[in-house]
C-alpha atoms as a PDB file:
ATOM      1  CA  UNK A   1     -39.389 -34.454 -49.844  1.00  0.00           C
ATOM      2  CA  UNK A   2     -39.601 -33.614 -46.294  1.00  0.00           C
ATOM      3  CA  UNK A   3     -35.936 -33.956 -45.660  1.00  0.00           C
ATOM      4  CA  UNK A   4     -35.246 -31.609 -48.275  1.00  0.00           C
ATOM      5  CA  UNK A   5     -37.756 -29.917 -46.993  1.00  0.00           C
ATOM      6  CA  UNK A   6     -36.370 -29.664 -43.025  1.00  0.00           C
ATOM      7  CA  UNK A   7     -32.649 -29.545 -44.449  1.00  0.00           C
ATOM      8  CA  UNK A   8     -33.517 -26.611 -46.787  1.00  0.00           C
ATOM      9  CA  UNK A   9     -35.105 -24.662 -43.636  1.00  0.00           C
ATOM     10  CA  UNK A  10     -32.281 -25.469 -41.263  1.00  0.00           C
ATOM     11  CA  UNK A  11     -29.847 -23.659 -43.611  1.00  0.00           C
ATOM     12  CA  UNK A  12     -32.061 -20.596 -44.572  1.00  0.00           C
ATOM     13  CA  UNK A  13     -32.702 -20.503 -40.508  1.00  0.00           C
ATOM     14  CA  UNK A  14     -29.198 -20.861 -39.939  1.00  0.00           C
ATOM     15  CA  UNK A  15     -28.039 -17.992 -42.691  1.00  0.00           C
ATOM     16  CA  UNK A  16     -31.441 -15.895 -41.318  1.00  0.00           C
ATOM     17  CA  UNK A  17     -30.241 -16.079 -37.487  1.00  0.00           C
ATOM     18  CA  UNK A  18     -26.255 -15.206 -38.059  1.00  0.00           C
ATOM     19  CA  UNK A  19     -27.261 -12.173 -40.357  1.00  0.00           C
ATOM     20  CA  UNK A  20     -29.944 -10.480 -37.539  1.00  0.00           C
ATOM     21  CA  UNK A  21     -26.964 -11.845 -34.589  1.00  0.00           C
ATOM     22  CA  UNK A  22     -24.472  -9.186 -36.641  1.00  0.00           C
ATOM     23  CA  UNK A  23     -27.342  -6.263 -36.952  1.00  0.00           C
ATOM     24  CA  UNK A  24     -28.193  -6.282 -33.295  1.00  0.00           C
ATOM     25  CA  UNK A  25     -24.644  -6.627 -32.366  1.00  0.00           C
ATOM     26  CA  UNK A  26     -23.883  -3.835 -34.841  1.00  0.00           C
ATOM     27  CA  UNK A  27     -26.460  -1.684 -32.936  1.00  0.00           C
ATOM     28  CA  UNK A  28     -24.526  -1.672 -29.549  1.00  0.00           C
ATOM     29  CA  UNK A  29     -21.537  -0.029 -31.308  1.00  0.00           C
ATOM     30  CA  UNK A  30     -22.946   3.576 -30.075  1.00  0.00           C
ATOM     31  CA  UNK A  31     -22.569   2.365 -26.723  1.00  0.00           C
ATOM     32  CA  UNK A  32     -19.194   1.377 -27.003  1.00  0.00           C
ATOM     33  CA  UNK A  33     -16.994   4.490 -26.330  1.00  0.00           C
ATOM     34  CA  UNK A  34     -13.142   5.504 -25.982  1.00  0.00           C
ATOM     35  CA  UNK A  35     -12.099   6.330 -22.493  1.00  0.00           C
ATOM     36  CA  UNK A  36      -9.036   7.668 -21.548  1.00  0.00           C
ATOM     37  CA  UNK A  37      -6.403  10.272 -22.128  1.00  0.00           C
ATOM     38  CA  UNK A  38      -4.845  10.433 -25.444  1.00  0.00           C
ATOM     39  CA  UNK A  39      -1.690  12.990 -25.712  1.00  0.00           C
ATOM     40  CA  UNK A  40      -1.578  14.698 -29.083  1.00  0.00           C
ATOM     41  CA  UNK A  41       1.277  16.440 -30.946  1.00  0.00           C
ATOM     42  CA  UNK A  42       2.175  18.907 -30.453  1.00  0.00           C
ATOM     43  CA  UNK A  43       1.456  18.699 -26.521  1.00  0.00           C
ATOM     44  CA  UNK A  44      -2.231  18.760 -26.828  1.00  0.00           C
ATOM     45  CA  UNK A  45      -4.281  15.976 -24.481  1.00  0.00           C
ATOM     46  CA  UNK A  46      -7.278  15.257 -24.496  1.00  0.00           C
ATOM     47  CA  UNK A  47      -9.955  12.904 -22.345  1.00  0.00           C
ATOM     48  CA  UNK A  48     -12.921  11.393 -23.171  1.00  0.00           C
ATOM     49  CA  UNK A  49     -15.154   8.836 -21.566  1.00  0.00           C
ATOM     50  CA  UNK A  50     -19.002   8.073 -22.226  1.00  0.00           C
ATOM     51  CA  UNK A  51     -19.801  11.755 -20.763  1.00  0.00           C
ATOM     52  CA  UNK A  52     -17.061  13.978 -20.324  1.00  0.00           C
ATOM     53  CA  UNK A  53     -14.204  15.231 -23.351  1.00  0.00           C
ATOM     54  CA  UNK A  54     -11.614  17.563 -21.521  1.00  0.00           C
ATOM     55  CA  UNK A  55      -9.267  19.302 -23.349  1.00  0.00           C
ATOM     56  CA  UNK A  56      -5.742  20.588 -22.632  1.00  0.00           C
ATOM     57  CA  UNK A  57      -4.695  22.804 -25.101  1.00  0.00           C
ATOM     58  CA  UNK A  58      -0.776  23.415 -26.115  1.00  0.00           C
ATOM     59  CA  UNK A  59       1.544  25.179 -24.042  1.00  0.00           C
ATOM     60  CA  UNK A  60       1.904  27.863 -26.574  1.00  0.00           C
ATOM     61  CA  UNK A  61      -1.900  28.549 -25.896  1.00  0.00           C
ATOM     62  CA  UNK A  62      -3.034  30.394 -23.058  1.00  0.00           C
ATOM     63  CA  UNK A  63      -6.777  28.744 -22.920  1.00  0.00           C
ATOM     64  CA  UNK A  64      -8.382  25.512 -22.426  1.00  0.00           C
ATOM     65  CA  UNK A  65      -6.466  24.743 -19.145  1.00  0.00           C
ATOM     66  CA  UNK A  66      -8.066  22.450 -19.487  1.00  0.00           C
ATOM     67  CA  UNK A  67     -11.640  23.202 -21.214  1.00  0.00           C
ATOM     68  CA  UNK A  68     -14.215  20.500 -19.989  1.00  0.00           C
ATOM     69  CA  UNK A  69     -17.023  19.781 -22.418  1.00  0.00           C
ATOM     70  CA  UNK A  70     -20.443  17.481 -22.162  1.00  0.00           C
ATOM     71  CA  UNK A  71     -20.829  14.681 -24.614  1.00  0.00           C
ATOM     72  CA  UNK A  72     -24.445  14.939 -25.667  1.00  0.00           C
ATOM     73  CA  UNK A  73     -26.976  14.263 -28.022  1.00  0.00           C
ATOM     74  CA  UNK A  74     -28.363  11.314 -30.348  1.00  0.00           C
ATOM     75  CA  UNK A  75     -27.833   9.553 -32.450  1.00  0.00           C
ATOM     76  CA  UNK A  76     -24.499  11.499 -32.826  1.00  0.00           C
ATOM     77  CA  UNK A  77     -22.652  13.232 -30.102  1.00  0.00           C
ATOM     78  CA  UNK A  78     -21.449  16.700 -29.937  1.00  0.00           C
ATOM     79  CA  UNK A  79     -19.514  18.928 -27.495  1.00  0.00           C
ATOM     80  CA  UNK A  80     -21.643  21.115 -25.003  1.00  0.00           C
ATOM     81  CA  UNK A  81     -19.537  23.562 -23.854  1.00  0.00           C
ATOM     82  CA  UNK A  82     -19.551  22.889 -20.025  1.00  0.00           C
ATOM     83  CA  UNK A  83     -16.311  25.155 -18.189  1.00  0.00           C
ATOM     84  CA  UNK A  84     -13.046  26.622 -19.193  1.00  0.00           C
ATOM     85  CA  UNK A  85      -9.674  27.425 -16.710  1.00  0.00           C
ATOM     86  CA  UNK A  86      -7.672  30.085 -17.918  1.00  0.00           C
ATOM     87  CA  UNK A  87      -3.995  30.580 -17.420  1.00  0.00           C
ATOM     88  CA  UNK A  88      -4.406  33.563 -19.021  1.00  0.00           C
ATOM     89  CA  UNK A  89      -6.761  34.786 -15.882  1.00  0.00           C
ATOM     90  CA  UNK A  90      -5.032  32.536 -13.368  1.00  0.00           C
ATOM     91  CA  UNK A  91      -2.030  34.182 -11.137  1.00  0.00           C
ATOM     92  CA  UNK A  92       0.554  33.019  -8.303  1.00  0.00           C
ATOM     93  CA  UNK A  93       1.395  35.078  -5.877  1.00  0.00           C
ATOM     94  CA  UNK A  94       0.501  37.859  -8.276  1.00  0.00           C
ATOM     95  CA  UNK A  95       2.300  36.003 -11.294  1.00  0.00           C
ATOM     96  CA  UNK A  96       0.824  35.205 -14.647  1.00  0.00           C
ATOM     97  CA  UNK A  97       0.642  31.295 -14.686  1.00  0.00           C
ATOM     98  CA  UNK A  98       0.711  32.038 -18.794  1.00  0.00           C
ATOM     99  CA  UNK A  99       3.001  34.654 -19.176  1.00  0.00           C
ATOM    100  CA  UNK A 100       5.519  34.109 -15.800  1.00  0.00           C
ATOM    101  CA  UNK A 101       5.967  30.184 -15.789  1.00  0.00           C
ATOM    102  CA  UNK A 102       7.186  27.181 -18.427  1.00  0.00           C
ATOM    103  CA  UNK A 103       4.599  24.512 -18.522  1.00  0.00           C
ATOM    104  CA  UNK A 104       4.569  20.880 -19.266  1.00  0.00           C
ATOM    105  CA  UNK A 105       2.629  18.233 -19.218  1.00  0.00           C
ATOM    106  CA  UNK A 106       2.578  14.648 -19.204  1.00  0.00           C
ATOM    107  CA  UNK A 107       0.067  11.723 -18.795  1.00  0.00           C
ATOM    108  CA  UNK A 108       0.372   9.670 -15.947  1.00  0.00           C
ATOM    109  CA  UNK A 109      -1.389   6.588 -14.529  1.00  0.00           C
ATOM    110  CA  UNK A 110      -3.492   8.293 -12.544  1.00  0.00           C
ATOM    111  CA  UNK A 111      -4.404  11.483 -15.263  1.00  0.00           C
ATOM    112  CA  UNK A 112      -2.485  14.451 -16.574  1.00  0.00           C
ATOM    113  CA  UNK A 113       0.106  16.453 -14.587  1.00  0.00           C
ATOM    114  CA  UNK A 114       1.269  19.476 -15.754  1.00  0.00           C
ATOM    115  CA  UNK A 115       4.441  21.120 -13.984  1.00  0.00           C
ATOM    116  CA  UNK A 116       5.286  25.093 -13.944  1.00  0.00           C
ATOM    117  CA  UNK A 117       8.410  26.216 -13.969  1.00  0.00           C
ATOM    118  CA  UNK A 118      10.827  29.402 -14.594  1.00  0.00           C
ATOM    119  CA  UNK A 119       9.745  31.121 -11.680  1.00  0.00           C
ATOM    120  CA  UNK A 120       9.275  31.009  -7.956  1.00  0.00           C
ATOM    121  CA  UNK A 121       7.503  28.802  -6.410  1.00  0.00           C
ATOM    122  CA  UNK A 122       7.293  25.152  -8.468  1.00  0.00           C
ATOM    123  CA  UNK A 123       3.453  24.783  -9.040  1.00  0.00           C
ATOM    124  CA  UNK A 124       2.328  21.666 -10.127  1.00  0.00           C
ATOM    125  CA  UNK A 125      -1.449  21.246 -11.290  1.00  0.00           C
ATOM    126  CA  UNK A 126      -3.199  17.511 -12.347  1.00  0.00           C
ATOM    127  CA  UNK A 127      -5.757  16.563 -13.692  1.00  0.00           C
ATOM    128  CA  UNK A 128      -8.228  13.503 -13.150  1.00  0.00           C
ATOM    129  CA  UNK A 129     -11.292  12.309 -14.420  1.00  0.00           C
ATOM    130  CA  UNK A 130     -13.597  10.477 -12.257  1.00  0.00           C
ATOM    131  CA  UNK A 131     -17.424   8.444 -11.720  1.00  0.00           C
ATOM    132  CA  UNK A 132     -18.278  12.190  -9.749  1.00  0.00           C
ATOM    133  CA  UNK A 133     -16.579  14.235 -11.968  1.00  0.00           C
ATOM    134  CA  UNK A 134     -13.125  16.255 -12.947  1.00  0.00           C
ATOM    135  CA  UNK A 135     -10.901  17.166 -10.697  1.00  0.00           C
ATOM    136  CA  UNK A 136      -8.061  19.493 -10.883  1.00  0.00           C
ATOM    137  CA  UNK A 137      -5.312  19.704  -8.423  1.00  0.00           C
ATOM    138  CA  UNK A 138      -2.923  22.864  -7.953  1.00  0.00           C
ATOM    139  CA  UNK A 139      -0.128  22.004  -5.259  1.00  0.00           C
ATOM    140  CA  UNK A 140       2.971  24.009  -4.569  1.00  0.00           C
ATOM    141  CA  UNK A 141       6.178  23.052  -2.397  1.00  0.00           C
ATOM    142  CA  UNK A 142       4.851  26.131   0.150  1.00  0.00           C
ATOM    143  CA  UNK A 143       1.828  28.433   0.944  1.00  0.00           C
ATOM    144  CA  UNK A 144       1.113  30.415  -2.361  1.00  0.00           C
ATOM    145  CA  UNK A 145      -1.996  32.961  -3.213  1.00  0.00           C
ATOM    146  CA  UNK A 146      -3.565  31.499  -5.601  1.00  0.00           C
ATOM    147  CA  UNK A 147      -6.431  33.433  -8.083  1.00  0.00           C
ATOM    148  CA  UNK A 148      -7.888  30.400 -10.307  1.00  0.00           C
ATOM    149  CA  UNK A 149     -11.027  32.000 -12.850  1.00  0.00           C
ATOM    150  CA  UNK A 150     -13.180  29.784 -14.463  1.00  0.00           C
ATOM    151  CA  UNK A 151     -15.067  31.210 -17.511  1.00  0.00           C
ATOM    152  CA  UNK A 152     -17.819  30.283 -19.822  1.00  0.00           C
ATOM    153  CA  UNK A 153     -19.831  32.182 -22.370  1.00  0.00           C
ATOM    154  CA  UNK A 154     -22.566  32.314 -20.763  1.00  0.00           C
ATOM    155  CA  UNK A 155     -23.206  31.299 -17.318  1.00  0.00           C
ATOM    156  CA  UNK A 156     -27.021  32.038 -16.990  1.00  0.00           C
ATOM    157  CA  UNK A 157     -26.607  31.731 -13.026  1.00  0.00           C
ATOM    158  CA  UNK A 158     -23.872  31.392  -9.827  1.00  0.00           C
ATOM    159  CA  UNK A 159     -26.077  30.740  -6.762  1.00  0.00           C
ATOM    160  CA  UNK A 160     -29.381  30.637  -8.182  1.00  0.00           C
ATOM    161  CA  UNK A 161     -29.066  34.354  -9.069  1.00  0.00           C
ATOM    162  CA  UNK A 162     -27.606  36.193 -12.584  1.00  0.00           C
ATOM    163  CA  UNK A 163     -26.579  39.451 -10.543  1.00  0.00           C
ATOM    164  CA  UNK A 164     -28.549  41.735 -12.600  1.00  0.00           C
ATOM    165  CA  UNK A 165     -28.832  45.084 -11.427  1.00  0.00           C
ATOM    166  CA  UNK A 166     -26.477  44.542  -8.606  1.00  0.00           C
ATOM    167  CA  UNK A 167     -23.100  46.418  -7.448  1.00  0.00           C
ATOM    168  CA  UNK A 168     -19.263  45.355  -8.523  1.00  0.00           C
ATOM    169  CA  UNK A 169     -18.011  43.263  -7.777  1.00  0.00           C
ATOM    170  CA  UNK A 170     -20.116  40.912  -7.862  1.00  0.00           C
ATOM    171  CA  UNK A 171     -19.395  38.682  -4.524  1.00  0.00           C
ATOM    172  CA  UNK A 172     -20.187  35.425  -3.423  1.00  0.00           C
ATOM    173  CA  UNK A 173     -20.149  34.216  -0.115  1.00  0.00           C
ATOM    174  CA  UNK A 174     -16.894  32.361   0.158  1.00  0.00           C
ATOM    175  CA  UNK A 175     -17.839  28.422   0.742  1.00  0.00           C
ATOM    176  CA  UNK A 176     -16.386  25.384  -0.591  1.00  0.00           C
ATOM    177  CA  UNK A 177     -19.769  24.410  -3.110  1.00  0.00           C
ATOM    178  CA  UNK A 178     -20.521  26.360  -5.645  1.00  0.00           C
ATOM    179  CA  UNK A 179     -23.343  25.985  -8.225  1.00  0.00           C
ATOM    180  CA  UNK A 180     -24.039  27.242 -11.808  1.00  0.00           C
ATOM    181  CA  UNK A 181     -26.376  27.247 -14.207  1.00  0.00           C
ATOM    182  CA  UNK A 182     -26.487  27.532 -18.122  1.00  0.00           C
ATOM    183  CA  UNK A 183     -28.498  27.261 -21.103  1.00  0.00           C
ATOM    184  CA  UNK A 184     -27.972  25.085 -24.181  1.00  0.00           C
ATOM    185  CA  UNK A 185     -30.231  24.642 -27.216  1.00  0.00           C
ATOM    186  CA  UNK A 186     -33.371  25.263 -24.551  1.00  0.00           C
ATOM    187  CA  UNK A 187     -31.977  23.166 -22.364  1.00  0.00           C
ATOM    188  CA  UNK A 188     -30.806  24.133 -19.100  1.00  0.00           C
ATOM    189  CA  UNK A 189     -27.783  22.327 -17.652  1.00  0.00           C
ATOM    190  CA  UNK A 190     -26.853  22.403 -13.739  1.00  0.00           C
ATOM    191  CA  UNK A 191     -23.069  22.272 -12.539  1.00  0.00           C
ATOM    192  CA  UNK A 192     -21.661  22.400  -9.115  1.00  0.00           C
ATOM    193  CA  UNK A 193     -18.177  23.053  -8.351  1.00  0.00           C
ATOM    194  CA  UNK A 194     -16.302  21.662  -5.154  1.00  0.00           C
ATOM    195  CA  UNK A 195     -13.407  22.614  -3.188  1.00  0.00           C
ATOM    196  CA  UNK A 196     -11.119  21.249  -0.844  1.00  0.00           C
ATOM    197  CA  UNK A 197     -10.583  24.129   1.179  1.00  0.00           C
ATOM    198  CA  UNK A 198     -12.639  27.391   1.638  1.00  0.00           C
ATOM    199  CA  UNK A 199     -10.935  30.183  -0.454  1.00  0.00           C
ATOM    200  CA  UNK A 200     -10.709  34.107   0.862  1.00  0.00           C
ATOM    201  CA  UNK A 201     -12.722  35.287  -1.926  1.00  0.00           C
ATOM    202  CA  UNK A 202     -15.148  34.629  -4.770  1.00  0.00           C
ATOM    203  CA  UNK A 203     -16.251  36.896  -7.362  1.00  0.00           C
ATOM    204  CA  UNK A 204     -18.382  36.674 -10.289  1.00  0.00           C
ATOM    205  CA  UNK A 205     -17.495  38.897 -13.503  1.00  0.00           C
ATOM    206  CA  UNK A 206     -20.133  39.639 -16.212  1.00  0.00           C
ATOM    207  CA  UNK A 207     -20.051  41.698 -19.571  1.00  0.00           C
ATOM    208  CA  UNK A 208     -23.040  43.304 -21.682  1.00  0.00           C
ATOM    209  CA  UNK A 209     -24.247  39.641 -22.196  1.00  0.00           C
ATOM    210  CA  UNK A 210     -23.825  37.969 -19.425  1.00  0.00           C
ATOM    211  CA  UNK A 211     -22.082  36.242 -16.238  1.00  0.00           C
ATOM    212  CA  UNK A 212     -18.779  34.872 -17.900  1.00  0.00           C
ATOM    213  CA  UNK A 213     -16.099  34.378 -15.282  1.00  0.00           C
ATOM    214  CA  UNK A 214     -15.882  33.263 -11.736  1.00  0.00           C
ATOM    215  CA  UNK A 215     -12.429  33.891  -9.899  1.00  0.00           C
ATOM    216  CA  UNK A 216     -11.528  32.083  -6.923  1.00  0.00           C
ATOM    217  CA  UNK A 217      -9.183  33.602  -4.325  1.00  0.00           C
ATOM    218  CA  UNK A 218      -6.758  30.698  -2.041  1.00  0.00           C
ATOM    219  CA  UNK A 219      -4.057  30.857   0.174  1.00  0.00           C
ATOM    220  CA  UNK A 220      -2.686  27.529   0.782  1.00  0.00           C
ATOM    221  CA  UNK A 221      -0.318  24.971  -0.645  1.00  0.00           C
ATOM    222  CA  UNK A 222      -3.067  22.371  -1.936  1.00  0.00           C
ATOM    223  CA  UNK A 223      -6.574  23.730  -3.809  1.00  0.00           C
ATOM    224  CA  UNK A 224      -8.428  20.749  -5.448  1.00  0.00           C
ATOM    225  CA  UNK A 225     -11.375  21.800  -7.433  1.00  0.00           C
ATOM    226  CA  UNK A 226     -14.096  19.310  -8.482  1.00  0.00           C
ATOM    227  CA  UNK A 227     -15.947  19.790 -11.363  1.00  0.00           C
ATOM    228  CA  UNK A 228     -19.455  17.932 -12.161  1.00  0.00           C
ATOM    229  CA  UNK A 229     -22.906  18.322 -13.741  1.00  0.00           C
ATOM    230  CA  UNK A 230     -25.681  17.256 -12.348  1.00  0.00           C
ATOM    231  CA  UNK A 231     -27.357  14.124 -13.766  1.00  0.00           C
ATOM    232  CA  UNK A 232     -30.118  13.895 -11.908  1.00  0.00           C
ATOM    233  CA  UNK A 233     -33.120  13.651 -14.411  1.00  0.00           C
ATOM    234  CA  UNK A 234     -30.870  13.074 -17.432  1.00  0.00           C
ATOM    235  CA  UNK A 235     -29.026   9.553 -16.673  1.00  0.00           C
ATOM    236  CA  UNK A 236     -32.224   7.584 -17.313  1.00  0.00           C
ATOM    237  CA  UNK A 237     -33.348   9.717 -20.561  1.00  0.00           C
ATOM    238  CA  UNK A 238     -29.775   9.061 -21.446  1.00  0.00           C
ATOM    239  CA  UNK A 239     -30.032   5.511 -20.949  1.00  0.00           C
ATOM    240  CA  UNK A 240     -33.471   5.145 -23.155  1.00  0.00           C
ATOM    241  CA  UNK A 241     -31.736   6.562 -25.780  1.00  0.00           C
ATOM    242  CA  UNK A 242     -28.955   4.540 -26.258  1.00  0.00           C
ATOM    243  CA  UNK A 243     -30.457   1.390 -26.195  1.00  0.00           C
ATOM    244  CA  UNK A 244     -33.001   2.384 -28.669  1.00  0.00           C
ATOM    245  CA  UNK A 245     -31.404   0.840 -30.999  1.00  0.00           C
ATOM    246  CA  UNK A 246     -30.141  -1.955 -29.989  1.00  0.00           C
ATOM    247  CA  UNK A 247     -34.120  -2.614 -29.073  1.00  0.00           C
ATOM    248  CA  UNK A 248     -35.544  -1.608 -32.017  1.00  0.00           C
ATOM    249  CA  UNK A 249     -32.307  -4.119 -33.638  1.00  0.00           C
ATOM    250  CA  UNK A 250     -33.823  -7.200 -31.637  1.00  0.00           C
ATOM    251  CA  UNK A 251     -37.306  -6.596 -32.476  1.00  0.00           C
ATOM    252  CA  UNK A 252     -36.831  -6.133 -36.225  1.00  0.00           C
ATOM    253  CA  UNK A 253     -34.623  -9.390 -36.172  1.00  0.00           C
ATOM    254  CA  UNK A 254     -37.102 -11.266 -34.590  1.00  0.00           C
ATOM    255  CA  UNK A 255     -40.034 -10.065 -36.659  1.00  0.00           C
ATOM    256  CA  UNK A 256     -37.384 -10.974 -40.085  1.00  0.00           C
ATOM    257  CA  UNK A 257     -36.846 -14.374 -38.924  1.00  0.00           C
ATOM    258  CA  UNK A 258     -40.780 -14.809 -38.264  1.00  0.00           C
ATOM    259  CA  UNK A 259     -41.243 -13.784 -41.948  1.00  0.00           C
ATOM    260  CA  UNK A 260     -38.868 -15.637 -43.118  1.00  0.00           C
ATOM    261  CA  UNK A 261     -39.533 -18.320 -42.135  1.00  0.00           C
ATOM    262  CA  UNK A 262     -43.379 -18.366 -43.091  1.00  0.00           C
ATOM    263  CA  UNK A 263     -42.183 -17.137 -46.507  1.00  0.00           C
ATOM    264  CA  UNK A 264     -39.824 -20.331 -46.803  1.00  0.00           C
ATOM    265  CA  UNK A 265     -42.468 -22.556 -45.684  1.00  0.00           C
ATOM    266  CA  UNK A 266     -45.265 -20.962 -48.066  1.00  0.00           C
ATOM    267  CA  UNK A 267     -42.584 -21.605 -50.899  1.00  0.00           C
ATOM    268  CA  UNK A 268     -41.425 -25.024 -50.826  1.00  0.00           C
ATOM    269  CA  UNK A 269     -45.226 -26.406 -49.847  1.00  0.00           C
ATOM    270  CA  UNK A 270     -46.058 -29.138 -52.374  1.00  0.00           C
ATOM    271  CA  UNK A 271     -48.831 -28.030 -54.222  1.00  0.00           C
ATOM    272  CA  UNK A 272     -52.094 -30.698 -53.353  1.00  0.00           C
ATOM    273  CA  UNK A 273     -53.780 -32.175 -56.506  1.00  0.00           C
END
């Protein structure tokens, strides 16, 4: 009887620990994530990573140049809008970068380049993702002037202010750091945007609701423009959450196979006489 007894609760032990192995290994899959670019037909790319989803709409479409969005929430992820670059807003040497140039793009090792032809000078703008951020590179074969906008419905600041009550245009102090601010389900979200060079001019635009564009005057032949949120405060919140449930996984399994195993051993107890 009691090798039946230890042969019959090396098998149920066995069975009990493979079965809570695959639930706890099952609850990392939320951690596991996609990263990369991925180019879609017809001529639509997109990025995403752990954090960041970036968007780069078709040629035919004059938005999302690229659109950069937040990946946030829990259990499930959605999209928090985060910035947009408009060709449609965006000129060279006082040339629509939409409506003047031919655009395409193509993934290489390092990102997504996009090259603009058809007119006068070649433009060529790329697109990275890295640990500090996005980056987004406009170079041309000579000096161009260069008006990049950036918009967002709704920016709730640009340097700590909203501009209410204040003459146009609104103007910024041209600098090579710029911050933001904006709201998202009660939440409020900080950004900063870097530059490689200091432009000639920076204006903020706002409508009846709000600050929604920020235009960047350059002269040069090489503006790169980095593009980050800041984490501060949410990277170890963001951390707790995800490994909820690979936590509460392991403590569950290990409370099971405590059960279990009692319950097997109540079971097969011979009963005394």
């Amino acid at each position: 009887m009691p090798n039946k007894f230890l042969a019959g609760l090396k098998r149920r032990t066995l069975v009990d620990i493979l079965f809570v192995t695959l639930i706890i290994s099952l609850s990392f899959a939320p951690l596991i994530c996609a990263r990369g670019w991925d180019g879609r037909a017809p001529r639509t790319f997109v990025y995403q990573d752990e954090t960041y989803y970036v968007k780069y709409s078709d040629e035919a479409v004059s938005t999302d140049k690229p659109h950069i969005f937040l990946l946030e929430g829990w259990p499930i992820k959605s999209l928090i809008d985060v910035v947009e670059l408009s060709d449609h807003q965006s000129f060279v040497n006082g040339l629509n970068l939409y409506e003047d140039f031919e655009s395409h793009g193509r993934l290489m090792d390092d990102g997504l380049t996009i090259i603009y032809s058809g007119s006068s000078p070649m433009l060529t703008k790329s697109i990275v993702v890295t640990g500090e951020g996005i980056i987004v590179k406009y170079e041309s074969d000579q000096p161009i002037e260069l008006r990049l906008t950036l918009w967002r419905w709704y920016f709730s600041a640009v340097e700590g202010s909203d501009y209410r009550g204040m003459p146009l245009p609104l103007k910024v102090e041209p600098k090579r750091t710029l911050s933001f601010e904006f709201m998202n389900g009660g939440q409020t979200y900080r950004g900063v945007v870097k530059l490689s060079d200091e432009p000639l001019n920076i204006e903020v635009c706002r409508d009846s609701n709000g600050l929604n564009k920020i235009i960047i005057d350059y002269v040069g032949s090489h503006l790169s423009i980095g593009i980050a949120l800041d984490e501060t405060g949410r990277y170890s919140f963001k951390i707790a959450k995800d490994l909820l449930y690979p936590l509460m996984s392991i403590f569950s399994g290990l409370a099971y196979l405590g059960v279990r195993r009692y319950a097997f051993m109540v079971k097969i107890r011979p009963n005394r006489t």
